[in-house]
Protein backbone atom coordinates (compact mmCIF):
# COMPACT_ATOMS: atom_id res chain seq x y z
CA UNK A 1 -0.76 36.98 2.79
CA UNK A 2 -2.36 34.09 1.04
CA UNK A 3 -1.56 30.84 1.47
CA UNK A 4 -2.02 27.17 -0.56
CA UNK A 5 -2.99 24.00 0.56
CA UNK A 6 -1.37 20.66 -0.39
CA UNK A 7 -3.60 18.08 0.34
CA UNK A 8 -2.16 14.23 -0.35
CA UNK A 9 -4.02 11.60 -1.46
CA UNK A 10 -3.59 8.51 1.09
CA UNK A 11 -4.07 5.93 -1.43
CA UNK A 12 -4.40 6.23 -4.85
CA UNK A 13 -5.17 9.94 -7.10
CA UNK A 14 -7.90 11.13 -6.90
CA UNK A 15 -10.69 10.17 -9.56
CA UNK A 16 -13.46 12.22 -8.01
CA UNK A 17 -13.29 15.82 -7.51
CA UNK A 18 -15.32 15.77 -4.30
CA UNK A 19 -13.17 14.04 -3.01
CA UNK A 20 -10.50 16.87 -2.75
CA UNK A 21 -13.25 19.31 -0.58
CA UNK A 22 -13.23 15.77 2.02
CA UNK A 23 -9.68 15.77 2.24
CA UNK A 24 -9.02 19.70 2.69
CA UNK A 25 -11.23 18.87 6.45
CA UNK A 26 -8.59 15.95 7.10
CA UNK A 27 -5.28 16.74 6.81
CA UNK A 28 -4.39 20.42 7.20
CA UNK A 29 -0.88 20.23 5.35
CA UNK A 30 -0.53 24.08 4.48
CA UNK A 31 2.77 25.94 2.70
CA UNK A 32 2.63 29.83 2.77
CA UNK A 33 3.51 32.38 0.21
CA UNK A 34 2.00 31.21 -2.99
CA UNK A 35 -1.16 33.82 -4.06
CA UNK A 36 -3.40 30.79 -5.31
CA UNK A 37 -4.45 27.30 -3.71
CA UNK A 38 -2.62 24.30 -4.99
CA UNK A 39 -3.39 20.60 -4.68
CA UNK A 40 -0.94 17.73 -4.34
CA UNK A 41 -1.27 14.35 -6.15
CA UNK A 42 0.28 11.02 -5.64
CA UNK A 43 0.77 7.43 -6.55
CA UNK A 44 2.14 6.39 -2.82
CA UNK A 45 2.66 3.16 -5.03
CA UNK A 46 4.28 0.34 -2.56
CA UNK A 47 4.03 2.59 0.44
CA UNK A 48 0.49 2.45 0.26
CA UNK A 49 -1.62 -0.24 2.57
CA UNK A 50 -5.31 -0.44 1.65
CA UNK A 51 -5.68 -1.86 -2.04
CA UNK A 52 -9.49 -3.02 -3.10
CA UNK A 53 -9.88 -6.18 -2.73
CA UNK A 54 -6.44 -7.10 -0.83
CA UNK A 55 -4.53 -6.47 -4.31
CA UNK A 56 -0.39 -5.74 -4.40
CA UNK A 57 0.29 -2.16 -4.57
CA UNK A 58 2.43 -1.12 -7.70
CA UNK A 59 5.67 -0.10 -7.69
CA UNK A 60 9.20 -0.13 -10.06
CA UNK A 61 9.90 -3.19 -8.25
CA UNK A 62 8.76 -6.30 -6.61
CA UNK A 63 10.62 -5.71 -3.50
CA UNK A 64 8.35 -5.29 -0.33
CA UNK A 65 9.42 -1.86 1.62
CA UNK A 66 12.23 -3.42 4.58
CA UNK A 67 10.91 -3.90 8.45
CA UNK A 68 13.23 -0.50 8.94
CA UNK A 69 10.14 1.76 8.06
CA UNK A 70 6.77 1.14 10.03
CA UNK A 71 2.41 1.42 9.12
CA UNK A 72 0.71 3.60 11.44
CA UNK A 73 -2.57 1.00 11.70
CA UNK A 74 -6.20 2.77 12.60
CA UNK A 75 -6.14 0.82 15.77
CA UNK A 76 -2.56 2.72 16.47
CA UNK A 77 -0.23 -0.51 16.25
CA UNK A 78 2.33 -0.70 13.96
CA UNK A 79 2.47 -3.21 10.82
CA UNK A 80 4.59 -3.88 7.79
CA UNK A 81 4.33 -2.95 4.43
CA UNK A 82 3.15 -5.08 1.70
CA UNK A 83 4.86 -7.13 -0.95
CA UNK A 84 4.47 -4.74 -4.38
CA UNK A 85 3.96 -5.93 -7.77
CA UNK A 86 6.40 -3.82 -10.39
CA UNK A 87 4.10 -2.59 -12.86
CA UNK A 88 4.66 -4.26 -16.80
CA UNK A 89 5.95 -1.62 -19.33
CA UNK A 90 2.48 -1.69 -20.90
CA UNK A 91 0.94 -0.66 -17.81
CA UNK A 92 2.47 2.24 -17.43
CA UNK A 93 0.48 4.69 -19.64
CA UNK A 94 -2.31 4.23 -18.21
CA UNK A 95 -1.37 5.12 -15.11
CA UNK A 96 0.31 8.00 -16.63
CA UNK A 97 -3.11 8.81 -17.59
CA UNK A 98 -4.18 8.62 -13.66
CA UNK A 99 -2.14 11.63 -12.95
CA UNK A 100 -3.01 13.41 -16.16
CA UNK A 101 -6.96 12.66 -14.70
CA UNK A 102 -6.21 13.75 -11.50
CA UNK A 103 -5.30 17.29 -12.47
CA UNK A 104 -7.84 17.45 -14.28
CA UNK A 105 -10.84 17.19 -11.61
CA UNK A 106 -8.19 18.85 -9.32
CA UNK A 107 -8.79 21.90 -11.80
CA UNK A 108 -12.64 21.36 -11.94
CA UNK A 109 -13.00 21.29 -8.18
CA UNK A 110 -11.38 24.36 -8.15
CA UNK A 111 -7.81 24.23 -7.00
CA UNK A 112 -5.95 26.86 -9.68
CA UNK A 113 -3.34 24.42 -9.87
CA UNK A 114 -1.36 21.20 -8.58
CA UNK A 115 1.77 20.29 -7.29
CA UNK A 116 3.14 16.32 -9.01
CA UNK A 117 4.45 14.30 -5.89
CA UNK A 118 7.67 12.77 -6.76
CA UNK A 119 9.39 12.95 -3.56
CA UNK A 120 9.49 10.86 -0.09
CA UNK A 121 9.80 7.24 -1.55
CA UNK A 122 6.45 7.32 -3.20
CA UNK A 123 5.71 6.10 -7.12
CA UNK A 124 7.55 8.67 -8.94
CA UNK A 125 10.27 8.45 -6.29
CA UNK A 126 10.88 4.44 -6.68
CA UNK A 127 11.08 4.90 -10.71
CA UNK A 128 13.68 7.44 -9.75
CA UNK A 129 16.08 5.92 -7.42
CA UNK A 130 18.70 3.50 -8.23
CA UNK A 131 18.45 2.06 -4.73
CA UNK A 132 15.04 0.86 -5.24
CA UNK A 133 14.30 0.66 -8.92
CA UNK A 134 16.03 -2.80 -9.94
CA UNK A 135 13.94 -2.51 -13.62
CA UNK A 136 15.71 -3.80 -16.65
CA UNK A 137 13.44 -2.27 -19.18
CA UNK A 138 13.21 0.87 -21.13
CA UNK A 139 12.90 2.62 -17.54
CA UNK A 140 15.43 0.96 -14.99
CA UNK A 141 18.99 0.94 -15.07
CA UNK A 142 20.27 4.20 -16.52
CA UNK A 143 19.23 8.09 -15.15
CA UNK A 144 17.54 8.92 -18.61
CA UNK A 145 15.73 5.78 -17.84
CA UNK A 146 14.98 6.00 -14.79
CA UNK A 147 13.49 9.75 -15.57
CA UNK A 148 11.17 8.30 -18.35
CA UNK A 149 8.11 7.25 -15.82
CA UNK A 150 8.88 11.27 -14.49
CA UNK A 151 8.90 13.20 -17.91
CA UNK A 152 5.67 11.25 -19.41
CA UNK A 153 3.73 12.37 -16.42
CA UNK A 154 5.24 15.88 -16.50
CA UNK A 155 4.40 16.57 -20.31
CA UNK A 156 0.96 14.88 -19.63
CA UNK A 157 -0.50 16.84 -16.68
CA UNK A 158 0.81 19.68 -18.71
CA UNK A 159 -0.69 18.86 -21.17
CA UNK A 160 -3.96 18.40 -19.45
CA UNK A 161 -3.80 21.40 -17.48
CA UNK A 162 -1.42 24.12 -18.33
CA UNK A 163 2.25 24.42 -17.81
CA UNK A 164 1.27 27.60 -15.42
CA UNK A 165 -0.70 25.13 -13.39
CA UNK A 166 1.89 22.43 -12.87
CA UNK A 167 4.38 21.97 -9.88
CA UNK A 168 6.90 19.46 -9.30
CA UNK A 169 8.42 18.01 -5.78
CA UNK A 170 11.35 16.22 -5.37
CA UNK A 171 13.83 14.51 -3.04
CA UNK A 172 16.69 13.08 -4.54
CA UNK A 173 18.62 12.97 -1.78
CA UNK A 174 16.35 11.59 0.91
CA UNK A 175 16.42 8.42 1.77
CA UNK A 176 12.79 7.56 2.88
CA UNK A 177 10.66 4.59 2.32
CA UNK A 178 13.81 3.01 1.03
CA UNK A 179 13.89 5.20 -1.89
CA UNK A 180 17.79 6.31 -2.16
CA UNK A 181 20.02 7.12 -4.51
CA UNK A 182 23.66 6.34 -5.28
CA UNK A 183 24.37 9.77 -6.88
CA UNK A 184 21.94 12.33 -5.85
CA UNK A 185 23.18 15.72 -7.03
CA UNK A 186 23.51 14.11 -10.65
CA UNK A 187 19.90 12.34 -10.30
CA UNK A 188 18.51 15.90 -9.24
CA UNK A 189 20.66 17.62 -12.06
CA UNK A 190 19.37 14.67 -14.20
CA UNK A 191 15.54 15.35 -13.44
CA UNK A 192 16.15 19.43 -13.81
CA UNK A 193 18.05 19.04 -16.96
CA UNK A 194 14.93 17.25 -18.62
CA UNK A 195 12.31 19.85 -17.00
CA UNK A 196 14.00 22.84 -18.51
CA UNK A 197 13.94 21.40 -21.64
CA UNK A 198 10.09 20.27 -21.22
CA UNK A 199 9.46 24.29 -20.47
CA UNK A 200 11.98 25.34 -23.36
CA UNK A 201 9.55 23.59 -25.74
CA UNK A 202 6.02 24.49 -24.22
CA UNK A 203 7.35 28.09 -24.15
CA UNK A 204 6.80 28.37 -20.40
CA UNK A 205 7.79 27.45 -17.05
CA UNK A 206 6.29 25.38 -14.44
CA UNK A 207 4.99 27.23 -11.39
CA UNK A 208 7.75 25.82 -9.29
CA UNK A 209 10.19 23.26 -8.60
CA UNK A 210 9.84 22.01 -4.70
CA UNK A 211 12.69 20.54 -3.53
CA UNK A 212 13.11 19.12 0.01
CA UNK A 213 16.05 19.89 1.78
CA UNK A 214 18.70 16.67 1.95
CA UNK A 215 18.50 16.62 5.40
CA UNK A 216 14.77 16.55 7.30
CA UNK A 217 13.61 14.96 10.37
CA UNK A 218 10.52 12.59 9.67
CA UNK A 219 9.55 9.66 12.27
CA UNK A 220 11.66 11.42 15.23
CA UNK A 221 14.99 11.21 13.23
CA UNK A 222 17.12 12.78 10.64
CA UNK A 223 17.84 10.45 7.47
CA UNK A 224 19.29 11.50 3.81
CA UNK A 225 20.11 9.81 1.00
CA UNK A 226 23.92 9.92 1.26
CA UNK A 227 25.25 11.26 4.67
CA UNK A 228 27.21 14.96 4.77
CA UNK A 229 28.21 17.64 6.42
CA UNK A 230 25.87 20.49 5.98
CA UNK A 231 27.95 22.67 3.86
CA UNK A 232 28.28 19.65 1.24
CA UNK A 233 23.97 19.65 1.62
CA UNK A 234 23.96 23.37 1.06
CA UNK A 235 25.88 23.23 -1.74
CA UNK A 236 23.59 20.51 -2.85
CA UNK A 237 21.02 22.75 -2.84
CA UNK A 238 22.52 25.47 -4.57
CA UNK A 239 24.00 23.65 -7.68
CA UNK A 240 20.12 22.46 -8.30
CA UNK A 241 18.91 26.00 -7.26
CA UNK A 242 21.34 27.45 -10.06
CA UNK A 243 20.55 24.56 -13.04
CA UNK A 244 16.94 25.38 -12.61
CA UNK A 245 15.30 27.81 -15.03
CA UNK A 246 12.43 28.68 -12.78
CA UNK A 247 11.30 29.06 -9.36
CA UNK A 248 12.56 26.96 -6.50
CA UNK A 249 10.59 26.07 -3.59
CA UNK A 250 12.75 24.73 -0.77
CA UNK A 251 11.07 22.63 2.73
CA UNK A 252 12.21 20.72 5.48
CA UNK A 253 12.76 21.59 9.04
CA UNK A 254 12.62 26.02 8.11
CA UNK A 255 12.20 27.92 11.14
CA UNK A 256 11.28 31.77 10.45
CA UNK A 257 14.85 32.94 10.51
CA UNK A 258 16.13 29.80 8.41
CA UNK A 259 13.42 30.59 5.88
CA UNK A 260 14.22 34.65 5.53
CA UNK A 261 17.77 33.58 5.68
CA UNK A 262 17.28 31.24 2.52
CA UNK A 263 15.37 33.51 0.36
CA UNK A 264 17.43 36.07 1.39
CA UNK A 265 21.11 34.78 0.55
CA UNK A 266 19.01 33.27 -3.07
CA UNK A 267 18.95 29.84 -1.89
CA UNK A 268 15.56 29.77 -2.43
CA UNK A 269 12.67 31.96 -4.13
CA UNK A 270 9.72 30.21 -1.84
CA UNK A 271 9.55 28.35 1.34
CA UNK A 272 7.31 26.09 2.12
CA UNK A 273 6.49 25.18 6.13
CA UNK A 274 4.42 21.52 6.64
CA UNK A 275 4.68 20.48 10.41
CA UNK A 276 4.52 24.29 11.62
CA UNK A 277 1.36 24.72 10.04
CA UNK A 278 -0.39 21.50 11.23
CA UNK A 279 0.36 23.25 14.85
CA UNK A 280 -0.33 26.89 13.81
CA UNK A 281 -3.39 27.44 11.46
CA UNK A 282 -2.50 31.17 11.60
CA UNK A 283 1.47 30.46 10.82
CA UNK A 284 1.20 33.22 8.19
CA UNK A 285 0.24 35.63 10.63
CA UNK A 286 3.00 34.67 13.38
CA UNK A 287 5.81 34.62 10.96
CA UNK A 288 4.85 38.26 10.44
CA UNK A 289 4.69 39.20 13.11
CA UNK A 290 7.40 37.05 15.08
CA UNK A 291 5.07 35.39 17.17
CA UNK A 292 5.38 32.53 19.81
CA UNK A 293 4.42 29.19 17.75
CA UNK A 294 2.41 26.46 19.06
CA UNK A 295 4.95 22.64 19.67
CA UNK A 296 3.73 20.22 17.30
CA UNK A 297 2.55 16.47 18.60
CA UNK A 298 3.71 14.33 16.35
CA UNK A 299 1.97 11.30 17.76
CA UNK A 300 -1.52 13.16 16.19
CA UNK A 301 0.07 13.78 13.06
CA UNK A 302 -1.80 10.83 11.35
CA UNK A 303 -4.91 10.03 13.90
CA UNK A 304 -8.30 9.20 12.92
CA UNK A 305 -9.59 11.33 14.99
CA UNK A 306 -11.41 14.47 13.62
CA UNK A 307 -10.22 16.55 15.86
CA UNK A 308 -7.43 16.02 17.89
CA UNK A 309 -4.11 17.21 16.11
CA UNK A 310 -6.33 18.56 13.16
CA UNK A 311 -8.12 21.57 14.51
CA UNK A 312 -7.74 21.83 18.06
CA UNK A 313 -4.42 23.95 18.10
CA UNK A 314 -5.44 27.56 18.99
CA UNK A 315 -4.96 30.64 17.07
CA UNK A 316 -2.52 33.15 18.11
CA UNK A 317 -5.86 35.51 19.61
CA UNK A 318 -7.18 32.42 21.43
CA UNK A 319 -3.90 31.63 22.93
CA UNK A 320 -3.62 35.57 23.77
CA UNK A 321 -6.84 36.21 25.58
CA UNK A 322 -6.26 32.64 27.21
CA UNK A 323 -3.41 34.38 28.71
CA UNK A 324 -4.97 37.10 29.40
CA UNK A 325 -7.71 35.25 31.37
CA UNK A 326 -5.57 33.71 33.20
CA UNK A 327 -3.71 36.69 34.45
CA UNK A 328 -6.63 37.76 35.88
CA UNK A 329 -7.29 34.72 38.19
């Protein structure tokens, strides 16, 4: 079964396409089940660290990220994140036209399509969120507002690029980065709402909606947007599964049986697997066959190192004839 890679731009889109091949060697971030290889592109906006020449990231805002979240430095300390500078309303279109850019040499390097980050606190995510966007222009304040940013990127990329190559990810009801929302199911219903009718009048639908689930583990511990039981998260899930006029991608924290049991019960069409893969670069061919999976080390998620916690997990035939080696001793 063939699988796509999402590959995430650490700092800003990407405005060369060779730039995509250098990234598919250094972060192996894989989801399974689509027939075609996706890329991902973001604006990390003030989560991102390394601006030329020491500049203020952008963001909705000019509030600096809180001490709560942590930088994973090169030299593997831990730092702060940097005071942002909201962007002017007359900036924005041009970095609309970033992302419209970016699919573009994401097509011409060869990726048959791309998946628009607006999850996890990053750009998208802080025009989004209530609990972060403090704007008082035409795109703060209210949800159709706060969806502008969203929609002019949407219709652009599209534009650029296809409807039948665009993807969209969101998380409104993560908290992460200090991106959180006050009414999640409404923001998601909000942001859904506005993408069917974007498809209604293009005459087509986006290649999926990726949502990721309210509750995930990231940094060794569970956060969401708004605290619940599970049954009021499934249920989540399901009222945005059944506004949607499309496919619907689900992530976050799937095992095998969690995954069949979602598409399955209609939860889901797709799911997508992040962490699993890092671990297990044959993960396609152990779900199918119900194989043992390699443990993750989280501490190598984000190294620098080529190597370790990039491609030195073994394949299910290594591990198996390392067994069988070892038997014979």
């Amino acid at each position: 079964m063939p699988h796509s890679a999402i590959i995430c731009c650490s700092n800003k889109l990407f405005s060369n396409p060779s730039s995509c091949y250098k990234k598919i060697h250094m972060e192996r971030s894989f989801f399974v089940i689509i027939p075609s290889t996706n890329i991902c592109i973001l604006n990390p906006g003030n989560a991102s660290v390394y601006q030329p020449g020491g500049a203020a990231p952008i963001s909705s805002t000019n509030k600096a990220i809180s001490n709560r979240w942590r930088i994973l430095m090169p030299d593997g300390t831990y730092g702060t994140y940097p005071a942002p500078r909201a962007l002017g309303s007359s900036e924005i279109q041009e970095v609309v036209e970033h992302y419209s850019q970016a699919a573009l040499n994401a097509i011409r390097a060869g990726f048959d399509g791309i998946e628009i980050h607006g999850a996890h606190g990053y750009l998208i995510d802080q025009f989004l969120k209530d609990g972060i966007n403090d704007r008082t222009d035409d795109y703060g304040g209210s949800i159709e507002n706060r969806c502008r940013f969203l929609m002019q990127v949407i219709r652009a990329v599209v534009s650029a690029v296809g409807v039948e190559r665009v993807a969209f990810r969101m998380s409104p009801a993560i908290d992460h980065l200090d991106a959180a929302d006050s009414d999640p199911l409404n923001l998601g219903l909000s942001v859904i709402e506005r993408i069917n009718k974007i498809q209604q009048q293009v005459g087509a639908k986006l290649t999926y909606l990726h949502v990721t689930q309210p509750r995930y583990t990231a940094y060794g511990q569970t956060e969401s947007g708004r605290p619940g039981t599970e049954d009021e998260e499934a249920q989540m899930i399901k009222t945005w599964r059944r506004a949607y006029e499309g496919t619907f991608m689900c992530s976050g924290g799937f095992t095998r049986e969690l995954g069949i049991q979602a598409v399955a019960e209609g939860d889901a069409d797709l799911v997508s697997y992040g962490r699993l893969f890092i671990s297990n670069p044959d993960l396609v061919l152990r779900l199918k066959l119900d194989a043992p999976l390699n443990k993750y080390i989280r501490k190598t998620f984000y190294s620098h190192d080529p190597v370790i916690g990039y491609t030195d997990y073994p394949f299910l035939c290594e591990a198996n004839a390392g067994k069988a080696q070892h038997s014979r001793l």
